[in-house]
C-alpha atoms as a PDB file:
ATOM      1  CA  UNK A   1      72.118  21.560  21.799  1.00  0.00           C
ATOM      2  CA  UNK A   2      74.893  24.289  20.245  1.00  0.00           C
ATOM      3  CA  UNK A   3      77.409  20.854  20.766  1.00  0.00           C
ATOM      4  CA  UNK A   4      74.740  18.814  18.725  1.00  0.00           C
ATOM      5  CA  UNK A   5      74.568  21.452  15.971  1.00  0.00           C
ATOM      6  CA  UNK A   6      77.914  22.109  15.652  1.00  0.00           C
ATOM      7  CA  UNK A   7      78.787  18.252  14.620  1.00  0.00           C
ATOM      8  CA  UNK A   8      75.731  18.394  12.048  1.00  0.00           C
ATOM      9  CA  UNK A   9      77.623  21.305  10.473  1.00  0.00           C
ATOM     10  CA  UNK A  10      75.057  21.914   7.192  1.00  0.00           C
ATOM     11  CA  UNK A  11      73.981  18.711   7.518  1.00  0.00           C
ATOM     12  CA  UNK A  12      69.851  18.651   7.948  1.00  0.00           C
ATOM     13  CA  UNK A  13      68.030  16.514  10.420  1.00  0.00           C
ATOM     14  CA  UNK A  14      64.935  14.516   9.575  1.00  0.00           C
ATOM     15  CA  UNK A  15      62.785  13.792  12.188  1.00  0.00           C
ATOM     16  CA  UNK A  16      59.875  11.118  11.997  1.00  0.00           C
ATOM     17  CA  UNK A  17      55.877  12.539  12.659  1.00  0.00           C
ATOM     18  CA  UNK A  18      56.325  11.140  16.167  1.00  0.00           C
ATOM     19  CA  UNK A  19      58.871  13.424  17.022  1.00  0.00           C
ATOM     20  CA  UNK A  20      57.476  16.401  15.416  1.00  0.00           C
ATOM     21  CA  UNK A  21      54.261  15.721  17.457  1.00  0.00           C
ATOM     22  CA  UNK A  22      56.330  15.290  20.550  1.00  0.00           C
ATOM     23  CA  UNK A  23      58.468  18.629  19.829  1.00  0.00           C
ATOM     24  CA  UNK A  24      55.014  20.419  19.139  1.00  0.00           C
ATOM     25  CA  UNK A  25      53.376  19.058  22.353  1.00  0.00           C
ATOM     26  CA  UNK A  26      56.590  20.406  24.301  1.00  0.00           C
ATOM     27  CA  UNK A  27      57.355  23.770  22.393  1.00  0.00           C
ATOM     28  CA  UNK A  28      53.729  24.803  22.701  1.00  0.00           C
ATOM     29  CA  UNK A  29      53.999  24.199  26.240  1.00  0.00           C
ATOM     30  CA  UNK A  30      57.333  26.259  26.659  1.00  0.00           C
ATOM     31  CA  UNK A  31      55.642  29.287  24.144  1.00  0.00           C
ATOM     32  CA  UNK A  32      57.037  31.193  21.952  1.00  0.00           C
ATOM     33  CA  UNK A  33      58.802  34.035  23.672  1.00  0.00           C
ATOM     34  CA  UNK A  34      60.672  30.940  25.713  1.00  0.00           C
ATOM     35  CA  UNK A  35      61.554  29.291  22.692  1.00  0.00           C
ATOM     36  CA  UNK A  36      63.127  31.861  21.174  1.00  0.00           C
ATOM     37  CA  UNK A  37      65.718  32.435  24.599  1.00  0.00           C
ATOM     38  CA  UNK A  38      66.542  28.732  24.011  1.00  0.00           C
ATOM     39  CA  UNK A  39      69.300  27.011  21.446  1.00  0.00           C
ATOM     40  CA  UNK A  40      66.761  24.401  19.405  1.00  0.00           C
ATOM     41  CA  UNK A  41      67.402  22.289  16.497  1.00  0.00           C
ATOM     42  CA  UNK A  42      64.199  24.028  14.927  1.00  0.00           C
ATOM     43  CA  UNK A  43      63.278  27.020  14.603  1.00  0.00           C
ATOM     44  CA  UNK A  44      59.981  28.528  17.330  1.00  0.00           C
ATOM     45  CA  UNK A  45      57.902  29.203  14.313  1.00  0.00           C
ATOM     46  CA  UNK A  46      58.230  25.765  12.889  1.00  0.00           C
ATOM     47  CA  UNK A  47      57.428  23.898  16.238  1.00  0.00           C
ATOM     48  CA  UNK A  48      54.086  25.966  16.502  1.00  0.00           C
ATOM     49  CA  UNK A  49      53.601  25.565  12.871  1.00  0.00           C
ATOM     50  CA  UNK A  50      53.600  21.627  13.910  1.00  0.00           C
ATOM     51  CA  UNK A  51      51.274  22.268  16.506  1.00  0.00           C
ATOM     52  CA  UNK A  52      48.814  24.183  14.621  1.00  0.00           C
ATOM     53  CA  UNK A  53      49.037  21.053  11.985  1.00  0.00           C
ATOM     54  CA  UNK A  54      47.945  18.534  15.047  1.00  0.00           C
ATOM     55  CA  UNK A  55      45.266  20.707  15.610  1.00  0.00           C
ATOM     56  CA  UNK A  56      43.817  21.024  12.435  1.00  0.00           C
ATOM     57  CA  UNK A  57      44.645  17.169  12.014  1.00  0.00           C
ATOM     58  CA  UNK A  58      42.214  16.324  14.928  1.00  0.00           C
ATOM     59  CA  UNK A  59      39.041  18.260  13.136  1.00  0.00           C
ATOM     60  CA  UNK A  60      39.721  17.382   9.962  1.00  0.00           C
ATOM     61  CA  UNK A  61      36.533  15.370   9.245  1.00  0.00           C
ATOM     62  CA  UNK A  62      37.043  14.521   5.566  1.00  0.00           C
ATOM     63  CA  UNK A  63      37.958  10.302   6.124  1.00  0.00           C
ATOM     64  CA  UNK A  64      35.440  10.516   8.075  1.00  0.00           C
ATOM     65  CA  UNK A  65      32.506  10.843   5.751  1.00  0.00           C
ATOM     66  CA  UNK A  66      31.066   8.183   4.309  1.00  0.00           C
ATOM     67  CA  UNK A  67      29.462   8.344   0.982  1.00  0.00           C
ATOM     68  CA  UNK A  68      25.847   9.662   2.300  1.00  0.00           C
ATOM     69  CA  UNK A  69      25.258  12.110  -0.443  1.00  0.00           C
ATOM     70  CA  UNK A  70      24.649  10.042  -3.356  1.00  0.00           C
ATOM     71  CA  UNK A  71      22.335   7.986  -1.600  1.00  0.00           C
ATOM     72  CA  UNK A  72      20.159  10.955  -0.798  1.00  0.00           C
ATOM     73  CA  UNK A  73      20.243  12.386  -4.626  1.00  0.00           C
ATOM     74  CA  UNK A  74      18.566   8.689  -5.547  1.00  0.00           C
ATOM     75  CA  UNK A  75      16.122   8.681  -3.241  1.00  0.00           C
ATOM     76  CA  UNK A  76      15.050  13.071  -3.741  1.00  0.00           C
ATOM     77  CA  UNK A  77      14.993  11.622  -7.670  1.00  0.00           C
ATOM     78  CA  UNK A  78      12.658   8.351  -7.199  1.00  0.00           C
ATOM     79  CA  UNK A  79      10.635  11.082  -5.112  1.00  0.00           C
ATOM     80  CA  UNK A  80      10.513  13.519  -7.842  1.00  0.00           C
ATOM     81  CA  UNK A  81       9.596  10.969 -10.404  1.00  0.00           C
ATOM     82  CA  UNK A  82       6.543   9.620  -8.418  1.00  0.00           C
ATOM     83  CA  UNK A  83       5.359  12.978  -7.426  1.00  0.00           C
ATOM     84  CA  UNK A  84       5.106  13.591 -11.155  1.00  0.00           C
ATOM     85  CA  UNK A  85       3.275  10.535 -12.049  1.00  0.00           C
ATOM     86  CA  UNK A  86       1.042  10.529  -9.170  1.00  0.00           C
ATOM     87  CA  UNK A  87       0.379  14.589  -9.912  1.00  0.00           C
ATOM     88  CA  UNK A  88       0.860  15.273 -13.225  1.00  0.00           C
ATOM     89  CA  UNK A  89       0.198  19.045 -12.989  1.00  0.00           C
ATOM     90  CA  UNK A  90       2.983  19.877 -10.595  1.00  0.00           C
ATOM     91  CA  UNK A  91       5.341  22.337 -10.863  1.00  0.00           C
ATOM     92  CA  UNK A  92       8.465  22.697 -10.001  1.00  0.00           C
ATOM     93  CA  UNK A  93       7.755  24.852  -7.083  1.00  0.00           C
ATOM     94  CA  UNK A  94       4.847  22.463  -6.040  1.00  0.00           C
ATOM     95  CA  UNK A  95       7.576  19.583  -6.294  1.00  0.00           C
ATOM     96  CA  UNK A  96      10.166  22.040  -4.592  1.00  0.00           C
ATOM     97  CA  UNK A  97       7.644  22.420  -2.011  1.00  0.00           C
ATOM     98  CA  UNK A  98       6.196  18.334  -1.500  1.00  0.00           C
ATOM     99  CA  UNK A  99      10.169  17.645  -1.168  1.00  0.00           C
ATOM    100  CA  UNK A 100      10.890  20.026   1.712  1.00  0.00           C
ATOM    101  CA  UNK A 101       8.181  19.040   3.424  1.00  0.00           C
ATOM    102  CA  UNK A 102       9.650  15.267   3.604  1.00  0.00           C
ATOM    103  CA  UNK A 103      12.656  17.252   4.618  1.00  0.00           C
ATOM    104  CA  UNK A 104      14.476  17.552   1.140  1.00  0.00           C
ATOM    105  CA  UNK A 105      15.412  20.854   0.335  1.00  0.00           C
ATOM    106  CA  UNK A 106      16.254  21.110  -3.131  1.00  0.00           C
ATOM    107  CA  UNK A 107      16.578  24.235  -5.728  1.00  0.00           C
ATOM    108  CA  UNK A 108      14.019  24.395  -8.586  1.00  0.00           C
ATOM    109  CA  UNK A 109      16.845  23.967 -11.145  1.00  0.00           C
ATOM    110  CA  UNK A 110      17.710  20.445  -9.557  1.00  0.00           C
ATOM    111  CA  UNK A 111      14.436  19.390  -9.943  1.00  0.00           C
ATOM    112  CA  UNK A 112      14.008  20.306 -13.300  1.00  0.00           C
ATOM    113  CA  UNK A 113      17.310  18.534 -13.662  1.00  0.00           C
ATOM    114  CA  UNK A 114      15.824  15.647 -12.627  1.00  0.00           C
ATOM    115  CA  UNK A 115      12.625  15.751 -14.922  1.00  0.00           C
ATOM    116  CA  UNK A 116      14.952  16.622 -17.602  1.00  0.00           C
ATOM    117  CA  UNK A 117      17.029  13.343 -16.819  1.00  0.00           C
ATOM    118  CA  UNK A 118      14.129  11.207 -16.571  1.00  0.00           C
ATOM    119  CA  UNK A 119      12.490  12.249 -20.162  1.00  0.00           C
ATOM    120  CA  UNK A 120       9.266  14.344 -18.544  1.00  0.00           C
ATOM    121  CA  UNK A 121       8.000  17.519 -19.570  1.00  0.00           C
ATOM    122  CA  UNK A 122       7.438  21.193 -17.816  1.00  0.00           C
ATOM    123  CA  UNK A 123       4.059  20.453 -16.838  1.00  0.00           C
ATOM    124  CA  UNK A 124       2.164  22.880 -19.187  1.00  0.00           C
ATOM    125  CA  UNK A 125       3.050  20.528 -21.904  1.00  0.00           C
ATOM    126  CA  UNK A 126       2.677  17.422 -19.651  1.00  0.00           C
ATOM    127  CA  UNK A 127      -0.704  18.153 -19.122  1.00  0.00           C
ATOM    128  CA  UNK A 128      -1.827  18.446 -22.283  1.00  0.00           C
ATOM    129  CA  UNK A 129      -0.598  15.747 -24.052  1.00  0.00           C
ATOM    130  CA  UNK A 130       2.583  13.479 -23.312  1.00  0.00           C
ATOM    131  CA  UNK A 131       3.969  11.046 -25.678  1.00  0.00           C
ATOM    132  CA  UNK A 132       4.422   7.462 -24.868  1.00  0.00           C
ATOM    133  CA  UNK A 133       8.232   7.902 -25.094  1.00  0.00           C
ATOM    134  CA  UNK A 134       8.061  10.548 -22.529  1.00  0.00           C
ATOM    135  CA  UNK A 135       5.541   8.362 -20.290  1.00  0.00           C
ATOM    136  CA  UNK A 136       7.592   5.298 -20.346  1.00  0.00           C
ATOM    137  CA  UNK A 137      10.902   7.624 -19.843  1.00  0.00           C
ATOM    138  CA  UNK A 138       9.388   8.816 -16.332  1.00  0.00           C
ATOM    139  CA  UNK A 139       7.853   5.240 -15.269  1.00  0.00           C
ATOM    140  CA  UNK A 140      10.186   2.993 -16.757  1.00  0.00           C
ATOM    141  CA  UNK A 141      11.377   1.857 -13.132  1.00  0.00           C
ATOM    142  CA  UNK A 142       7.563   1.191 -12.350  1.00  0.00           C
ATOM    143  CA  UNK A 143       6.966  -1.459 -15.039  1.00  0.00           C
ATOM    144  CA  UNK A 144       7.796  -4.967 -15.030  1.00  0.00           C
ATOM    145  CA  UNK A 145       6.855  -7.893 -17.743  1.00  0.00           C
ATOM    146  CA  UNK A 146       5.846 -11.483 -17.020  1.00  0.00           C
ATOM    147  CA  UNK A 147       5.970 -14.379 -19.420  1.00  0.00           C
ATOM    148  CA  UNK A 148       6.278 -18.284 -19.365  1.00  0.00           C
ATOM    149  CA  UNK A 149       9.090 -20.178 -21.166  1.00  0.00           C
ATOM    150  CA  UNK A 150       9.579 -23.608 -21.513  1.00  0.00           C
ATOM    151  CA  UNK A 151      12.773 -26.254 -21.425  1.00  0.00           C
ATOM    152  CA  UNK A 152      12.829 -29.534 -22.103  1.00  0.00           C
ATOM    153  CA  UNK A 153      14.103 -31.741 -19.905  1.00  0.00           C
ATOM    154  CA  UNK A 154      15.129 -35.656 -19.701  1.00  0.00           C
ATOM    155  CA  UNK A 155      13.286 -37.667 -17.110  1.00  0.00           C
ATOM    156  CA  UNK A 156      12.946 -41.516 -16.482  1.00  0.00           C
ATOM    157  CA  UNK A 157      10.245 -41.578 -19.319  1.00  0.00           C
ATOM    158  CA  UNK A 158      11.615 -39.656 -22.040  1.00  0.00           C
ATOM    159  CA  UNK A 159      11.504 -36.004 -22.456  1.00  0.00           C
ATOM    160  CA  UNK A 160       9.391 -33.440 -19.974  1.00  0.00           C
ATOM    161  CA  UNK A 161       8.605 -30.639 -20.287  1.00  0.00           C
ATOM    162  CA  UNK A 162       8.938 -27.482 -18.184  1.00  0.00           C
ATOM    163  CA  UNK A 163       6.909 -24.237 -18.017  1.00  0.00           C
ATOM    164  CA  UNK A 164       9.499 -21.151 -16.926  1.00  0.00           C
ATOM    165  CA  UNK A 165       7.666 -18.170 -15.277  1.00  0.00           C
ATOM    166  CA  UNK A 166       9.964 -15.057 -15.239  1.00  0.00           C
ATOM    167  CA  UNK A 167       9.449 -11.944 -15.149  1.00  0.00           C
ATOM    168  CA  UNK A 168      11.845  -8.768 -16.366  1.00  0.00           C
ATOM    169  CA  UNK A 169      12.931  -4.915 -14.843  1.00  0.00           C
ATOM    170  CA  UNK A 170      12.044  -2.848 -18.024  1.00  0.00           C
ATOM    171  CA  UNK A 171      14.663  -0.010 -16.821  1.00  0.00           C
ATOM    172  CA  UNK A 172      17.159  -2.310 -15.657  1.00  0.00           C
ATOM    173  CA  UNK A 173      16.371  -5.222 -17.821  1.00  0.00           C
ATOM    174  CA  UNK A 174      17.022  -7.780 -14.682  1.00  0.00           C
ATOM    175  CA  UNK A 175      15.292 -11.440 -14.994  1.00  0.00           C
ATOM    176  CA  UNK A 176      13.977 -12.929 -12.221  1.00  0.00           C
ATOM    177  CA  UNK A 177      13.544 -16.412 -11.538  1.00  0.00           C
ATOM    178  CA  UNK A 178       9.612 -16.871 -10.847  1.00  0.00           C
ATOM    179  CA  UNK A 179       9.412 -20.692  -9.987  1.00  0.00           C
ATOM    180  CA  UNK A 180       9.623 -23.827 -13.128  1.00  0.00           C
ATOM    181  CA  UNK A 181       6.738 -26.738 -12.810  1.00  0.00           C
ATOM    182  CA  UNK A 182       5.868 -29.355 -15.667  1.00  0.00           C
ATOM    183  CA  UNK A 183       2.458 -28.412 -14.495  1.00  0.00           C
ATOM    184  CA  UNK A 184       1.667 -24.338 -14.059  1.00  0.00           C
ATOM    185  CA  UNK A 185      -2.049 -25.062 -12.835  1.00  0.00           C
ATOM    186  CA  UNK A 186      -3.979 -22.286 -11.027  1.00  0.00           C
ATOM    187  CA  UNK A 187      -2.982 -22.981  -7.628  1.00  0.00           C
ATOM    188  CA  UNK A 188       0.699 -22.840  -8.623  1.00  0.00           C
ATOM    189  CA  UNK A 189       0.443 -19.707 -10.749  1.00  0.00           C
ATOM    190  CA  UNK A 190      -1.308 -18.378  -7.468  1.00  0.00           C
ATOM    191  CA  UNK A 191       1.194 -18.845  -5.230  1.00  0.00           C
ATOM    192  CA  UNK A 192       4.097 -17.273  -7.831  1.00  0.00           C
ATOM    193  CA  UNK A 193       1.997 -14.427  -7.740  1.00  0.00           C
ATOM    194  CA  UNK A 194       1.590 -14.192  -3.757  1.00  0.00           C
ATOM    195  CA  UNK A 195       5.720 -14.881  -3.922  1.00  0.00           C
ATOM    196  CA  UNK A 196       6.277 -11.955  -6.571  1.00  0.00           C
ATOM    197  CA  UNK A 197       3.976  -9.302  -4.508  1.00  0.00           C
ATOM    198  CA  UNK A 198       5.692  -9.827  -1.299  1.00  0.00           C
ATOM    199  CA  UNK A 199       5.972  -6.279   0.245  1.00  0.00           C
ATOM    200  CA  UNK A 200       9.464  -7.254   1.613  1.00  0.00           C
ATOM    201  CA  UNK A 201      11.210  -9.118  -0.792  1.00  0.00           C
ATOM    202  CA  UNK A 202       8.799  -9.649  -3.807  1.00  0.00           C
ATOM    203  CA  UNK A 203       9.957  -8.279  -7.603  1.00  0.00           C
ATOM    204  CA  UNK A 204       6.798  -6.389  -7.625  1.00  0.00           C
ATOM    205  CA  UNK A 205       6.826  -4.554  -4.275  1.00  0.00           C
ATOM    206  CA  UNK A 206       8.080  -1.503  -6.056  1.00  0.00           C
ATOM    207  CA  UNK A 207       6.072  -1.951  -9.912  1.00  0.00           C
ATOM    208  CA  UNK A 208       2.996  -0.328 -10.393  1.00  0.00           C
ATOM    209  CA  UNK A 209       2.113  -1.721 -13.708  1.00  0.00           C
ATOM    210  CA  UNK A 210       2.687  -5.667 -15.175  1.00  0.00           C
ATOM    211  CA  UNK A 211       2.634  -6.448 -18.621  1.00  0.00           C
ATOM    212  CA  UNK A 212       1.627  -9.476 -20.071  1.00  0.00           C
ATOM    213  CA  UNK A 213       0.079 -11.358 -22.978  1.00  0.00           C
ATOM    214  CA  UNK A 214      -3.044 -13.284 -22.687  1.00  0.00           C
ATOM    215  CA  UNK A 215      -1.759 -16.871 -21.775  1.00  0.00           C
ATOM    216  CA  UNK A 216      -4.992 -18.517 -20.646  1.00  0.00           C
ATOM    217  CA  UNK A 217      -1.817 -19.495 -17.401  1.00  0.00           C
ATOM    218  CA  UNK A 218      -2.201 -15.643 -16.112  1.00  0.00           C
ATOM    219  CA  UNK A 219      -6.044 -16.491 -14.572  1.00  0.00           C
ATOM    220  CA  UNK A 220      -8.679 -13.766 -13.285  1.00  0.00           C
ATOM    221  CA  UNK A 221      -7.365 -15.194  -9.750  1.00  0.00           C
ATOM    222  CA  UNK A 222      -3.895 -14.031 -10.899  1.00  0.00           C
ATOM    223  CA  UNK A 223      -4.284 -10.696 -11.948  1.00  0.00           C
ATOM    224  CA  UNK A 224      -6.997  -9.721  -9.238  1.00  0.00           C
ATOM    225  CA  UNK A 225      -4.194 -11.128  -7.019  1.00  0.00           C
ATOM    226  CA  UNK A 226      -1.588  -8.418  -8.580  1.00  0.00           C
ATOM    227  CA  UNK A 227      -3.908  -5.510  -9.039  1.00  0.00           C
ATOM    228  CA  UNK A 228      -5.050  -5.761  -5.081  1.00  0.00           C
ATOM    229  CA  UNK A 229      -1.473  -5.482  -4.247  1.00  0.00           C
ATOM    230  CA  UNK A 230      -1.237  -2.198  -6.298  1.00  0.00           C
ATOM    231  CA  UNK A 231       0.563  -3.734  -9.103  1.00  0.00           C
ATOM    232  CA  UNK A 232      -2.047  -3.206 -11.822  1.00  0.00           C
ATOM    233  CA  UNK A 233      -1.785  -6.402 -14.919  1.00  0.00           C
ATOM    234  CA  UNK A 234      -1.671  -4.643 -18.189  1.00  0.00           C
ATOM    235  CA  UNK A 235      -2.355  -7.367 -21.020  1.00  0.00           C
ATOM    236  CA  UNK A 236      -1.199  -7.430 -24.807  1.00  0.00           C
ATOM    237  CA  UNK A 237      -3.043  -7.693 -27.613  1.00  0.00           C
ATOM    238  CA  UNK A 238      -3.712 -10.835 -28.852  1.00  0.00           C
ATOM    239  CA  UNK A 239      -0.388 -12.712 -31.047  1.00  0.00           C
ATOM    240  CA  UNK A 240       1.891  -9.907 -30.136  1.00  0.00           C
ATOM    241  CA  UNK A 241       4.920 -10.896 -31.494  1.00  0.00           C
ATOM    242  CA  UNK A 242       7.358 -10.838 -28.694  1.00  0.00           C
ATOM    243  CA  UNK A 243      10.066  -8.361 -30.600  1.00  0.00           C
ATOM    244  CA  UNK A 244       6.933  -5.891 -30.870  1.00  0.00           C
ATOM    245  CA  UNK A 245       5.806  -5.820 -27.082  1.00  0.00           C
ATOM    246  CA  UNK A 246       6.888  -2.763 -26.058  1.00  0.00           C
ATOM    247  CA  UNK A 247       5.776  -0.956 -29.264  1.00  0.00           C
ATOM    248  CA  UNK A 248       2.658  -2.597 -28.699  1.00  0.00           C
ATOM    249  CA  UNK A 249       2.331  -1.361 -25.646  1.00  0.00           C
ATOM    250  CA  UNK A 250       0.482   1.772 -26.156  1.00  0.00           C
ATOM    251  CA  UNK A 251      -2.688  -0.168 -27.777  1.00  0.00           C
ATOM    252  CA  UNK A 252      -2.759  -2.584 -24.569  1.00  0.00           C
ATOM    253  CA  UNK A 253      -3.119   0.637 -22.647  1.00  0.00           C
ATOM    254  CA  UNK A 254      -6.275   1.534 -25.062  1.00  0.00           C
ATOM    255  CA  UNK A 255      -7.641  -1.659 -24.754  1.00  0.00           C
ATOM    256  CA  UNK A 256      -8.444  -1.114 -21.456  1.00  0.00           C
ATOM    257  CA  UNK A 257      -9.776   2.224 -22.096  1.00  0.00           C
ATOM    258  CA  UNK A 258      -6.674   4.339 -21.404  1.00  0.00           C
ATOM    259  CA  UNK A 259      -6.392   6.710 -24.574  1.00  0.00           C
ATOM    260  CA  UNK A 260      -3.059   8.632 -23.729  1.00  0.00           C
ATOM    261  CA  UNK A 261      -0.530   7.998 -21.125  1.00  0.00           C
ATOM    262  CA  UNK A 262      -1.759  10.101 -18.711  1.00  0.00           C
ATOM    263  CA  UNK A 263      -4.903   8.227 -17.715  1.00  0.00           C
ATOM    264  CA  UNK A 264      -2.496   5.970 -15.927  1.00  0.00           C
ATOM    265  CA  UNK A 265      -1.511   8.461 -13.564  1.00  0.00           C
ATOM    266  CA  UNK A 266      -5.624   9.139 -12.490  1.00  0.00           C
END
């Protein structure tokens, strides 16, 4: 070794990790007080300082984790949101509370946070009287819209045309794709509906309200068929113009005998 470091002169050697991991593994096995009665290339303190690296190397968790957390912040929020709009006198500490006992625990300040984010009230003022701003800001991701369309299309007779039933993600603004027919009788308009309230895969399986004008198309059968599934139909007044649906909104809700926004949530 003394013969070795006498040819590198000042010259510096550069090992590779695999040797530092094997001169770790041996010097911790030798120990210090050895080390130190024996000519090295290294000094004692650098070899354990190697050593203590593997160690902390083999804990180290951090590439490990996957990206868990954000996941559980969207699914405490969508709980904090319905909590409100099922219960619209909560709390925080009563929402503090409901959450831990799913097995959330959560400071008050996060859920106000949350309320805060989503456009709802403290709940002294969201019992008294919320606007319909405020109501649509904590239940946007609850409502959906339905409407027909209609394309024309060239068949072996000339033109046909074709009734489009979609049907739109308020919050997200995402069209789906209901079904196209150059003849949207009951039975079909039926079976759309049993396809849209699917509780796996259906658009609705997550919307508690559906608006919609009054298109003779949407049938009793129809709407019974949403509202049973817990999607309630919400329909627009009469020649709503289509730019003015969600300002028109609020006087479906009255139609129906729903004065402020809050008589949704009862």
């Amino acid at each position: 070794m003394r013969i070795l470091l006498q040819q590198l002169g000042a010259r510096r050697l550069r090992f590779t990790d695999e040797q530092r991991r094997r001169l770790a593994v041996a010097g911790k096995a030798v120990g210090r007080k050895a080390l130190l009665d024996l000519a090295g290339i290294v000094t004692p303190d650098t070899i354990l300082a190697w050593h203590r690296k593997l160690v902390a190397a083999k804990w180290d968790q951090r590439k490990r984790r996957g990206p868990g957390r954000p996941g559980v912040m969207k699914e405490i929020e969508k709980l904090v949101v319905r909590f409100v709009g099922e219960n619209p006198s909560w709390g925080y500490r009563r929402i503090e509370g409901a959450l831990e006992n799913l097995g959330h625990r959560v400071a008050r300040t996060t859920v106000a946070n949350i309320l805060k984010r989503n456009g709802v009230n403290p709940a002294p003022e969201r019992g008294k009287n919320s606007s319909w701003s405020t109501f649509l800001g904590a239940h946007w991701a609850t409502i959906a819209a339905i409407d027909f369309t209609t394309v024309e299309v060239w068949g072996r007779h000339g033109l046909v045309t074709m009734y489009v039933l979609f049907a739109i993600d308020l919050r997200s603004r995402r069209v789906h794709f209901a079904g196209i027919t150059p003849n949207p009788d009951e039975a079909w308009v039926r079976q759309i509906g049993r396809n849209l309230t699917d509780p796996i895969d259906g658009f609705f399986r997550e919307k508690r309200f559906c608006l919609m004008d009054r298109d003779p198309k949407f049938t009793d059968a129809f709407r019974s068929l949403l509202d049973d599934f817990g999607t309630e139909p919400i329909r627009l007044p009469a020649r709503s113009p289509q730019h003015e649906c969600l300002d028109r909104a609020p006087h479906a809700f009255d139609q129906i005998g729903m004065s402020q926004p809050n008589d949704l949530l009862r």
